[in-house]
Protein backbone atom coordinates (compact mmCIF):
# COMPACT_ATOMS: atom_id res chain seq x y z
CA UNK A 1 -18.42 -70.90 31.19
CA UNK A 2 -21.08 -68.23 31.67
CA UNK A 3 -24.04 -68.38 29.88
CA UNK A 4 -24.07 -65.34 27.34
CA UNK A 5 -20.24 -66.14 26.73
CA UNK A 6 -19.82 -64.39 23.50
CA UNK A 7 -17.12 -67.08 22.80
CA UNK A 8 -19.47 -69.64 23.05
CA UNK A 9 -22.50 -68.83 22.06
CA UNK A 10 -21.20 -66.11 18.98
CA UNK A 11 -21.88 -62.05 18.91
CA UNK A 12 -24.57 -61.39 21.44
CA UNK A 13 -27.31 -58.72 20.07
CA UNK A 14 -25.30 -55.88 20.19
CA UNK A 15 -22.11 -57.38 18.09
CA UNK A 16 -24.89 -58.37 15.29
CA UNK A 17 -26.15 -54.99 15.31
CA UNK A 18 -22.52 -53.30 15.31
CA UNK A 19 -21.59 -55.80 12.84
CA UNK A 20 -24.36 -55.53 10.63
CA UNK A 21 -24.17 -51.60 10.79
CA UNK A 22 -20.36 -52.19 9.86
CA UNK A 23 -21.26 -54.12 6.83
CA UNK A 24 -23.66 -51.74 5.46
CA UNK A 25 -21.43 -48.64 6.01
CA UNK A 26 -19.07 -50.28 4.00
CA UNK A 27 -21.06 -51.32 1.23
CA UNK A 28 -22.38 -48.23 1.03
CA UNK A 29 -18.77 -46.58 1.08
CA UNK A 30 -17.92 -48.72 -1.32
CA UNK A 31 -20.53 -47.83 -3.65
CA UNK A 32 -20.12 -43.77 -2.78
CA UNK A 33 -17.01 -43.18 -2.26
CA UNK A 34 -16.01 -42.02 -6.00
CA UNK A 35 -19.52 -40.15 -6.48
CA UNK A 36 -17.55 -36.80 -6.46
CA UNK A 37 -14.64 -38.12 -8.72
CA UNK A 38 -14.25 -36.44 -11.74
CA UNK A 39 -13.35 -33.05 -13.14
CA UNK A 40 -14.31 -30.42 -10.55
CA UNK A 41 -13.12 -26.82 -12.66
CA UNK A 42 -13.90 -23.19 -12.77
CA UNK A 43 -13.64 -22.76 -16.81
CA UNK A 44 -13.63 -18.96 -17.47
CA UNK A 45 -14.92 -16.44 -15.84
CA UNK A 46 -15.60 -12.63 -15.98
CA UNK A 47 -17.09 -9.62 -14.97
CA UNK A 48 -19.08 -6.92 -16.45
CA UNK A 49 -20.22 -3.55 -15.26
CA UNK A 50 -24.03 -2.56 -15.21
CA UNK A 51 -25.07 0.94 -13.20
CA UNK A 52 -22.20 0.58 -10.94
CA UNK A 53 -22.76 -3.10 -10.37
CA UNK A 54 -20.30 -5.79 -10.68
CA UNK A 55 -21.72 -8.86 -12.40
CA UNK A 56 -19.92 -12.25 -12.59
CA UNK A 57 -19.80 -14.60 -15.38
CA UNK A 58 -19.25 -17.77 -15.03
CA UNK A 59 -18.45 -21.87 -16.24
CA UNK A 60 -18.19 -24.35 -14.55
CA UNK A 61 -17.21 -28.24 -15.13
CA UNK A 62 -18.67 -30.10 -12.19
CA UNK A 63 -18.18 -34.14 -12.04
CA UNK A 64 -20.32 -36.59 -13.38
CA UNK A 65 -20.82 -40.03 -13.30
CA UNK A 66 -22.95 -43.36 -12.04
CA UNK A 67 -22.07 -42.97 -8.59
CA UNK A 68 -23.86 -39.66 -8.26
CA UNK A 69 -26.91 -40.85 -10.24
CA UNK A 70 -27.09 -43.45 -7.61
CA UNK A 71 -26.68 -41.34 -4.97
CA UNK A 72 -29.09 -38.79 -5.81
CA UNK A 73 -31.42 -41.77 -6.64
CA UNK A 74 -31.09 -43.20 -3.29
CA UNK A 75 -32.38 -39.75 -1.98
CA UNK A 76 -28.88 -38.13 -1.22
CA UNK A 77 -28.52 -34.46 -1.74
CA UNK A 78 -25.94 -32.56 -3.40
CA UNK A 79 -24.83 -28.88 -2.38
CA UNK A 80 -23.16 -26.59 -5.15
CA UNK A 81 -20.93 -23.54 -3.88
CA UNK A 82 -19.34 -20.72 -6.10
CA UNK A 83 -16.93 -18.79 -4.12
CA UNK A 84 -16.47 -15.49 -5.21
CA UNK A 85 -14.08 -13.11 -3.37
CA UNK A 86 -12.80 -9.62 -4.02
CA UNK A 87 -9.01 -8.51 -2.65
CA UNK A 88 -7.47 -5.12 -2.94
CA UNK A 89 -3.86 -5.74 -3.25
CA UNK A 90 -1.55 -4.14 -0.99
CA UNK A 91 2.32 -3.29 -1.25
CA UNK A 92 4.12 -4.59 1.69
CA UNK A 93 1.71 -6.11 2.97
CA UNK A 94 -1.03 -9.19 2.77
CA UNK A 95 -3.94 -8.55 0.44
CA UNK A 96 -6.86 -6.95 1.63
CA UNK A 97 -10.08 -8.81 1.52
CA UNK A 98 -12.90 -6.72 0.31
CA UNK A 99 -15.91 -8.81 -0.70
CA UNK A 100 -16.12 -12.88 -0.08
CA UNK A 101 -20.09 -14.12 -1.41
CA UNK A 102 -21.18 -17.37 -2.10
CA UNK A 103 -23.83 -18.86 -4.47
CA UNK A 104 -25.10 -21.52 -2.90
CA UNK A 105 -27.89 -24.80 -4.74
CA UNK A 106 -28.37 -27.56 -4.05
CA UNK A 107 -29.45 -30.43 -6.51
CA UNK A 108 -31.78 -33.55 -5.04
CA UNK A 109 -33.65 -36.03 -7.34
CA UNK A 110 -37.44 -36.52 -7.04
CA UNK A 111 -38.06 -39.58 -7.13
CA UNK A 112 -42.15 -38.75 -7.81
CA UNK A 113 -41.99 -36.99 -11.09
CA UNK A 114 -38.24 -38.76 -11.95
CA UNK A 115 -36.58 -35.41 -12.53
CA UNK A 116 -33.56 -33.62 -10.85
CA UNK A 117 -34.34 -30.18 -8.99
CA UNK A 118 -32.45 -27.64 -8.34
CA UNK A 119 -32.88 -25.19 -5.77
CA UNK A 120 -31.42 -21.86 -4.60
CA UNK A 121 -30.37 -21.68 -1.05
CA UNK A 122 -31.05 -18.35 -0.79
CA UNK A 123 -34.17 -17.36 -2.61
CA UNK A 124 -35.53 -21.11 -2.89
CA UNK A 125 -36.61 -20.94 -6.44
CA UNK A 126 -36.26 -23.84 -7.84
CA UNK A 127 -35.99 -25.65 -11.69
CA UNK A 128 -36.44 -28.81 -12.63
CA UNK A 129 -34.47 -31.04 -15.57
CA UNK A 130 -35.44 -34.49 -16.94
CA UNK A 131 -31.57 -35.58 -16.85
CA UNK A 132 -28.16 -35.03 -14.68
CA UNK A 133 -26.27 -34.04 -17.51
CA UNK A 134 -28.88 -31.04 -17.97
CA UNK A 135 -29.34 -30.10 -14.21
CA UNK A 136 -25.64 -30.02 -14.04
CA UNK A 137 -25.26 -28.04 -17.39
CA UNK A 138 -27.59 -25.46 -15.65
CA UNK A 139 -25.37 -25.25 -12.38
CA UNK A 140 -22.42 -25.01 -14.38
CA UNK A 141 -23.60 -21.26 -15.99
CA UNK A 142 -23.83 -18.89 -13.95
CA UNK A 143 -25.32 -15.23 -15.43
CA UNK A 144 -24.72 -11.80 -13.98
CA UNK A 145 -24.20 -12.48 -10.84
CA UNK A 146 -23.79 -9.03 -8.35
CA UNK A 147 -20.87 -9.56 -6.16
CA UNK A 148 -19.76 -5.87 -5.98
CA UNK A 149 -20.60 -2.19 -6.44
CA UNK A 150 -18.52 0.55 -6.90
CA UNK A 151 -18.78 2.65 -3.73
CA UNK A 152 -16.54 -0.79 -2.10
CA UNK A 153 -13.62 -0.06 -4.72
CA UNK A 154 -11.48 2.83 -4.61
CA UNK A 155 -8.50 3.60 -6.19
CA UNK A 156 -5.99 1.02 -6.31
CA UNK A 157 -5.35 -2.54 -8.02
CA UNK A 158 -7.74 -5.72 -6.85
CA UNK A 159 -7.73 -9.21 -7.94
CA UNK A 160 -11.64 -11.28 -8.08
CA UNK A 161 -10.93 -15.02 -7.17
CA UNK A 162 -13.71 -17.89 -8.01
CA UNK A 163 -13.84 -21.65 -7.04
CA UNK A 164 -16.25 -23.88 -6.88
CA UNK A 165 -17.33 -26.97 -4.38
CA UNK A 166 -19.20 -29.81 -4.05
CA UNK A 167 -20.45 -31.46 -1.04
CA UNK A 168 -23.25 -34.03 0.01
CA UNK A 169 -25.78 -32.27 1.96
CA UNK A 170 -29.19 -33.99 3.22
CA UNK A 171 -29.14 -37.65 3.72
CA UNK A 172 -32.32 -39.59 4.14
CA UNK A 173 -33.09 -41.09 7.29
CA UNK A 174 -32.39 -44.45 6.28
CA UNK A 175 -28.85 -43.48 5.72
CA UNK A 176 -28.70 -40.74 8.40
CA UNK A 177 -29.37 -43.78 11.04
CA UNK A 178 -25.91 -45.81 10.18
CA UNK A 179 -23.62 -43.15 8.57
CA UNK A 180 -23.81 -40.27 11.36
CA UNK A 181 -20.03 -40.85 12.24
CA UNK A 182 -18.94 -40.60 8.17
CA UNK A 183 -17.58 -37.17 7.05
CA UNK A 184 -19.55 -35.14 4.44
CA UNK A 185 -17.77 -35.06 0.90
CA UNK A 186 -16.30 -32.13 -0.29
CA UNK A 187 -14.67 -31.83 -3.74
CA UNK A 188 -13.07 -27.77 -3.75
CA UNK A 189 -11.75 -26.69 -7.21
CA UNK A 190 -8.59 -24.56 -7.44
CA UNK A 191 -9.42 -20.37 -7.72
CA UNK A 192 -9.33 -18.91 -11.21
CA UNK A 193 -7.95 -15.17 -10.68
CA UNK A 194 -7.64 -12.29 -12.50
CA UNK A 195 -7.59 -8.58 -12.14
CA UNK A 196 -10.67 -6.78 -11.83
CA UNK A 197 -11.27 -3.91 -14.30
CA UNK A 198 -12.15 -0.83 -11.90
């Protein structure tokens, strides 16, 4: 028998490190994998018209529960999307897509000060909440935002469509190291339509 045999002398270096890589993606899984679970719902929403602008109005239920404590805790970060899209509807044929926009934030814990921040993608300001239930409260309202002006619309019948989605975003490195190979998780709500008032 060769010496190194991994039947006789049990997982050489590599195995262990597999193996104990295994083991920790799957506890982690294990503790994750529900962290998204939950109601994921676009409430109500509406529009209003300011100086030509259209501004959307929105609520949002977004899930909540232990997991995602823990993951935000353990330095996970969570990305919030509202889709909003515009279509001008056509006879005999598909709709036309005017407008798609997205508002995009993101929600991390830190771990410093103990509170949950959340941060616009875009313009990277940034507010900060002593609990989940509040920083989630925040990203479920969302005021007057412009997803359309006038000179885009013409005559004619169009229908505004919003959903909303949750992924993980930035993973510390810790994690990063053993869970490159894992898929991000996505929760997508259904759309909540109605016809625009033009």
């Amino acid at each position: 028998m060769l010496r190194g045999d991994p039947t006789r002398e049990g997982l050489t270096r590599g195995g262990w490190l597999a193996t104990a890589c295994a083991i920790a993606s799957a506890s982690w899984s294990l503790g994750y994998a529900d962290a998204l679970d939950g109601v994921l719902e676009v409430r109500a929403a509406y529009v209003n018209i300011d100086k030509g602008v259209f501004l959307l109005h929105a609520r949002i239920e977004y899930p909540n529960g232990p997991a995602i404590r823990s993951a935000l805790r353990d330095g996970q970060t969570l990305t919030f999307d509202l889709d909003a899209r515009v279509d001008r509807e056509r006879r005999f044929w598909f709709s036309a897509g005017i407008v798609a926009v997205t508002l995009r934030r993101e929600l991390s814990y830190h771990a410093v000060s103990q509170r949950f921040v959340v941060r616009d993608a875009r313009s990277g300001d940034q507010e900060s909440f002593a609990t989940l239930d509040e920083a989630l409260a925040y990203l479920g309202k969302v005021e007057a935002w412009p997803i359309v002006v006038e000179p885009q619309l013409d005559n004619g019948n169009y229908t505004i469509s919003v959903r909303a989605a949750v992924r993980r975003g930035h993973l510390p490195a810790s994690l990063r190291a053993i869970l490159f190979w894992t898929n991000d998780w996505v929760r997508v709500s259904e759309w909540y339509s109605w016809v625009l008032p033009v």
